[in-house]
C-alpha atoms as a PDB file:
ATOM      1  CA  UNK A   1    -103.790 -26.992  77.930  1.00  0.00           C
ATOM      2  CA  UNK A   2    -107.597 -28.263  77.752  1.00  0.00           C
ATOM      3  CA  UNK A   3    -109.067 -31.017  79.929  1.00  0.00           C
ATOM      4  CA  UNK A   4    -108.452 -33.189  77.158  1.00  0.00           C
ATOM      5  CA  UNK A   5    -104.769 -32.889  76.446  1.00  0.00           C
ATOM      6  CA  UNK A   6    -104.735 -33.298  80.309  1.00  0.00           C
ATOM      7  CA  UNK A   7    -106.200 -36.658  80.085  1.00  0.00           C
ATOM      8  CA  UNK A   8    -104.355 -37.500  77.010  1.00  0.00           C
ATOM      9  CA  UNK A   9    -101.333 -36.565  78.784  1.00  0.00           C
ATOM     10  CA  UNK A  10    -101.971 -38.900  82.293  1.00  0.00           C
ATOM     11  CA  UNK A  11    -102.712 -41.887  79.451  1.00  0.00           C
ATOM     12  CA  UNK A  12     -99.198 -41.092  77.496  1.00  0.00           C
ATOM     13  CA  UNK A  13     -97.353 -40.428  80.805  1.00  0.00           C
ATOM     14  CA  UNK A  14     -98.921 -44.306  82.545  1.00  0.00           C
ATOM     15  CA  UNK A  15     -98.003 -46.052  79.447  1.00  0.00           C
ATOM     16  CA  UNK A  16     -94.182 -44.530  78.573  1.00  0.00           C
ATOM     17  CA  UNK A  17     -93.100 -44.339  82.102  1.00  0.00           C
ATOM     18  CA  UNK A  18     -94.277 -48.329  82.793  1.00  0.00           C
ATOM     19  CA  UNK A  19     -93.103 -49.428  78.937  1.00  0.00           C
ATOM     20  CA  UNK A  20     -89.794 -47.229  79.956  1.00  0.00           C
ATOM     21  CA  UNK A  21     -89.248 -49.063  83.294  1.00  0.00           C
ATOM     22  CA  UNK A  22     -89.162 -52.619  81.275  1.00  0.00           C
ATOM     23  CA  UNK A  23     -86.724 -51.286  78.856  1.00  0.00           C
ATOM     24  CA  UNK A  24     -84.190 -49.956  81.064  1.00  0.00           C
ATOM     25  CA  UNK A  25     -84.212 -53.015  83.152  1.00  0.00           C
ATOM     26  CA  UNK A  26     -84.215 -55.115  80.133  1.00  0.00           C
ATOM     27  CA  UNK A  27     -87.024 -56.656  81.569  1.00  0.00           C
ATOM     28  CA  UNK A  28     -87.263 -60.318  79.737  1.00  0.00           C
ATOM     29  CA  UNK A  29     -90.938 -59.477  78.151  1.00  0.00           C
ATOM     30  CA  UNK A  30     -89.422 -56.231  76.653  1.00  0.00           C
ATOM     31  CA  UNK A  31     -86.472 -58.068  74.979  1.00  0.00           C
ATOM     32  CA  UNK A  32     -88.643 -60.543  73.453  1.00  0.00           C
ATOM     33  CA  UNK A  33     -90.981 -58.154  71.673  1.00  0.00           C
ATOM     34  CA  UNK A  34     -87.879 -56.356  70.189  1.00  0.00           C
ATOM     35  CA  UNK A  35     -86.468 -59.320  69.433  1.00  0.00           C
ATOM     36  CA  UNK A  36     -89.713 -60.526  67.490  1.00  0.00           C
ATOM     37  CA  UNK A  37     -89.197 -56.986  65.870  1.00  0.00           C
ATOM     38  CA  UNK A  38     -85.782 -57.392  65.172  1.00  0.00           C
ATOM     39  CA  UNK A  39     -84.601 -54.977  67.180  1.00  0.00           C
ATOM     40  CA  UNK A  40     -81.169 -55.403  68.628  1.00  0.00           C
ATOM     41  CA  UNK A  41     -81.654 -56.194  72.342  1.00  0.00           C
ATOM     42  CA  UNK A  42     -78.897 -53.613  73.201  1.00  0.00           C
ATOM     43  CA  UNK A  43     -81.451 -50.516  71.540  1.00  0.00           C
ATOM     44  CA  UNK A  44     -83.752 -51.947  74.212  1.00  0.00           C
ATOM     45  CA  UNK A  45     -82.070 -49.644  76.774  1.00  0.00           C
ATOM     46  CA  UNK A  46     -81.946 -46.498  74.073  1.00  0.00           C
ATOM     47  CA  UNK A  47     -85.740 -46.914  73.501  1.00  0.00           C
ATOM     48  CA  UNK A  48     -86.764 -46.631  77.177  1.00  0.00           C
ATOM     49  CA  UNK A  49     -84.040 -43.466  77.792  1.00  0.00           C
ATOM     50  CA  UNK A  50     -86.522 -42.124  74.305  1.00  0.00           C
ATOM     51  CA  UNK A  51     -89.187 -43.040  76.155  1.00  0.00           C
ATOM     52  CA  UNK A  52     -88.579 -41.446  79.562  1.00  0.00           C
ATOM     53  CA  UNK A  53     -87.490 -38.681  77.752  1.00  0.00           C
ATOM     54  CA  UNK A  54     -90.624 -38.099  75.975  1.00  0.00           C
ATOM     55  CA  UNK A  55     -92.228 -38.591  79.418  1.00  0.00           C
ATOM     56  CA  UNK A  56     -90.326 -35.676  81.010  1.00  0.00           C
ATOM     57  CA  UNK A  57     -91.172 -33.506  77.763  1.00  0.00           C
ATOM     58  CA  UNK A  58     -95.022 -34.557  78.519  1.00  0.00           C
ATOM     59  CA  UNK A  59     -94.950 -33.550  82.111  1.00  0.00           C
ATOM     60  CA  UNK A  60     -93.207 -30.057  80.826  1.00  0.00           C
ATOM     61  CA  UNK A  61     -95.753 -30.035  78.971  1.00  0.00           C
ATOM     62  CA  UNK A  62     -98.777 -29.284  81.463  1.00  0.00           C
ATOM     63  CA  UNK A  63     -96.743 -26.016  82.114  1.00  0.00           C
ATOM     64  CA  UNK A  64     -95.406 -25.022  78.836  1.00  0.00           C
ATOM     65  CA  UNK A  65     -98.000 -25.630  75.875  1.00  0.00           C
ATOM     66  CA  UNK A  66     -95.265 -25.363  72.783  1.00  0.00           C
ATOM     67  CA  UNK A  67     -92.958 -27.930  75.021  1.00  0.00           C
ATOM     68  CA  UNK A  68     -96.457 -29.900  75.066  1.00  0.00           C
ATOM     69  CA  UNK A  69     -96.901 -29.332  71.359  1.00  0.00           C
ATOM     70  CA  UNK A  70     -93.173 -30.471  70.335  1.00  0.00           C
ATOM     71  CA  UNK A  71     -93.941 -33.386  72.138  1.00  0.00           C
ATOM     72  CA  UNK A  72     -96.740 -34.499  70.672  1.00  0.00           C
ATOM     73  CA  UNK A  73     -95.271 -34.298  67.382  1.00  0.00           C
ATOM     74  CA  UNK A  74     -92.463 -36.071  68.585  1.00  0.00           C
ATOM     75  CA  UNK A  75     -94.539 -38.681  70.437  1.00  0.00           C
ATOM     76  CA  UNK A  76     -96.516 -39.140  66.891  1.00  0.00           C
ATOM     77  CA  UNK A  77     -92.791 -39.843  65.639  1.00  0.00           C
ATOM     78  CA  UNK A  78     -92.298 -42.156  67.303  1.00  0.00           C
ATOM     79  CA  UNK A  79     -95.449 -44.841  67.642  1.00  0.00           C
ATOM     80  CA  UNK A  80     -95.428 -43.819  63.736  1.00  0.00           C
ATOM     81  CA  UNK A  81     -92.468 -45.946  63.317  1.00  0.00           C
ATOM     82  CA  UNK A  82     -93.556 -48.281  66.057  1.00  0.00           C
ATOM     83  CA  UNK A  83     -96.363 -48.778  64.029  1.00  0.00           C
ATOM     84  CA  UNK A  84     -94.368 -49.581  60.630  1.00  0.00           C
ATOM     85  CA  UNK A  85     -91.608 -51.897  62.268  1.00  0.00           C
ATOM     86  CA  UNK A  86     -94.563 -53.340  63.493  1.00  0.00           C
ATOM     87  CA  UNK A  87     -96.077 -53.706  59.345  1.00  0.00           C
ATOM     88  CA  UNK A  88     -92.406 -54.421  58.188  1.00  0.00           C
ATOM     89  CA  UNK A  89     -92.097 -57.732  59.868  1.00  0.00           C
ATOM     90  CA  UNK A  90     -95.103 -58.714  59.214  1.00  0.00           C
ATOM     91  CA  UNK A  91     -96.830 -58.840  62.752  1.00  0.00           C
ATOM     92  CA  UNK A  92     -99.904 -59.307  63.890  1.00  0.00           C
ATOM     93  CA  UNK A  93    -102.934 -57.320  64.237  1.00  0.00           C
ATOM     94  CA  UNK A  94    -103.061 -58.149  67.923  1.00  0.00           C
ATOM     95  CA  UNK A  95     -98.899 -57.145  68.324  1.00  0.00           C
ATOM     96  CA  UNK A  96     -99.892 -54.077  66.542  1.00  0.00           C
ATOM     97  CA  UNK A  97    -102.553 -52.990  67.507  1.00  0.00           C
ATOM     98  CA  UNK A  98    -100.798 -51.511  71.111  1.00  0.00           C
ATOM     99  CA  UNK A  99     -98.307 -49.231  68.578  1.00  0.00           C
ATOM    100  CA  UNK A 100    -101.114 -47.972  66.466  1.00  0.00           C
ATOM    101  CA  UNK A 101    -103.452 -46.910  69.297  1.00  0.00           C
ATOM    102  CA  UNK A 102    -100.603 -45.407  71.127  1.00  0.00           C
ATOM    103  CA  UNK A 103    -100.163 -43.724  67.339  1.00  0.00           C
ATOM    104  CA  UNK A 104    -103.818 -42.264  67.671  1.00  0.00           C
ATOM    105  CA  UNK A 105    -103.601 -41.389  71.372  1.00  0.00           C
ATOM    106  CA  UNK A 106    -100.522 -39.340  70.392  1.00  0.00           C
ATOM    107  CA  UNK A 107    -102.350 -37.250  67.651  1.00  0.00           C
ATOM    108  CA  UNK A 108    -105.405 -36.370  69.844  1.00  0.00           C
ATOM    109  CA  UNK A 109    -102.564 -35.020  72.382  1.00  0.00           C
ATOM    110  CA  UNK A 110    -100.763 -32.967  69.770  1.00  0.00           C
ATOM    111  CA  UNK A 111    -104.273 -31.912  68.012  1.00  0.00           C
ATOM    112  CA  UNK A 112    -105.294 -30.823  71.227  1.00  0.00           C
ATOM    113  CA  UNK A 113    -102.205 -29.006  72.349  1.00  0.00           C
ATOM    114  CA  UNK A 114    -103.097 -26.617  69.580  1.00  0.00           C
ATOM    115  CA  UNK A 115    -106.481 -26.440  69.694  1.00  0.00           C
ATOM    116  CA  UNK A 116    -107.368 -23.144  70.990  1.00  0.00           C
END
């Protein structure tokens, strides 16, 4: 991988291993923001075991590019429908704004995973 998938990755693996953390504990913060989603607060677990998951496939990653590539697609998945559960109940700009920039993070990974 390039020095900028590198950084890309340190960013993604910060962000889904501390966002992970809160979701397996259920920390309070995490089940109100799923709640405000209307996300059921026992997917709150599911989303951080997706979430450390996609962390472990990030840290593969540094030594396997396609494992970095799947992931980025994968991680684009995801903060895709972040994004829209985000647009479907009508939040705001400032809720999701985190989801969408996570969204763009995750494409510059996975763009340059497979740039040569």
């Amino acid at each position: 991988m390039n020095n900028v998938a590198n950084v890309l990755a340190i960013v993604l693996l910060v962000v889904l291993g501390a966002t992970a953390v809160f979701d397996v504990i259920r920390h309070p913060k995490a089940l109100a923001a799923t709640e405000h989603l209307q996300i059921p607060a026992s997917a709150v677990p599911v989303l951080g075991a997706v979430k450390i998951l996609l962390g472990v496939g990030v840290a593969v990653g540094f030594g396997n590019i396609r494992a970095a590539e799947l992931t980025g697609l994968c991680l684009c998945v995801y903060f895709a429908v972040a994004t829209l559960t985000h647009v479907r109940v009508k939040d705001t700009v400032k809720g999701t704004a985190p989801a969408f920039v996570l969204l763009v993070v995750s494409g510059l990974y996975l763009l340059a995973t497979v740039a040569k």
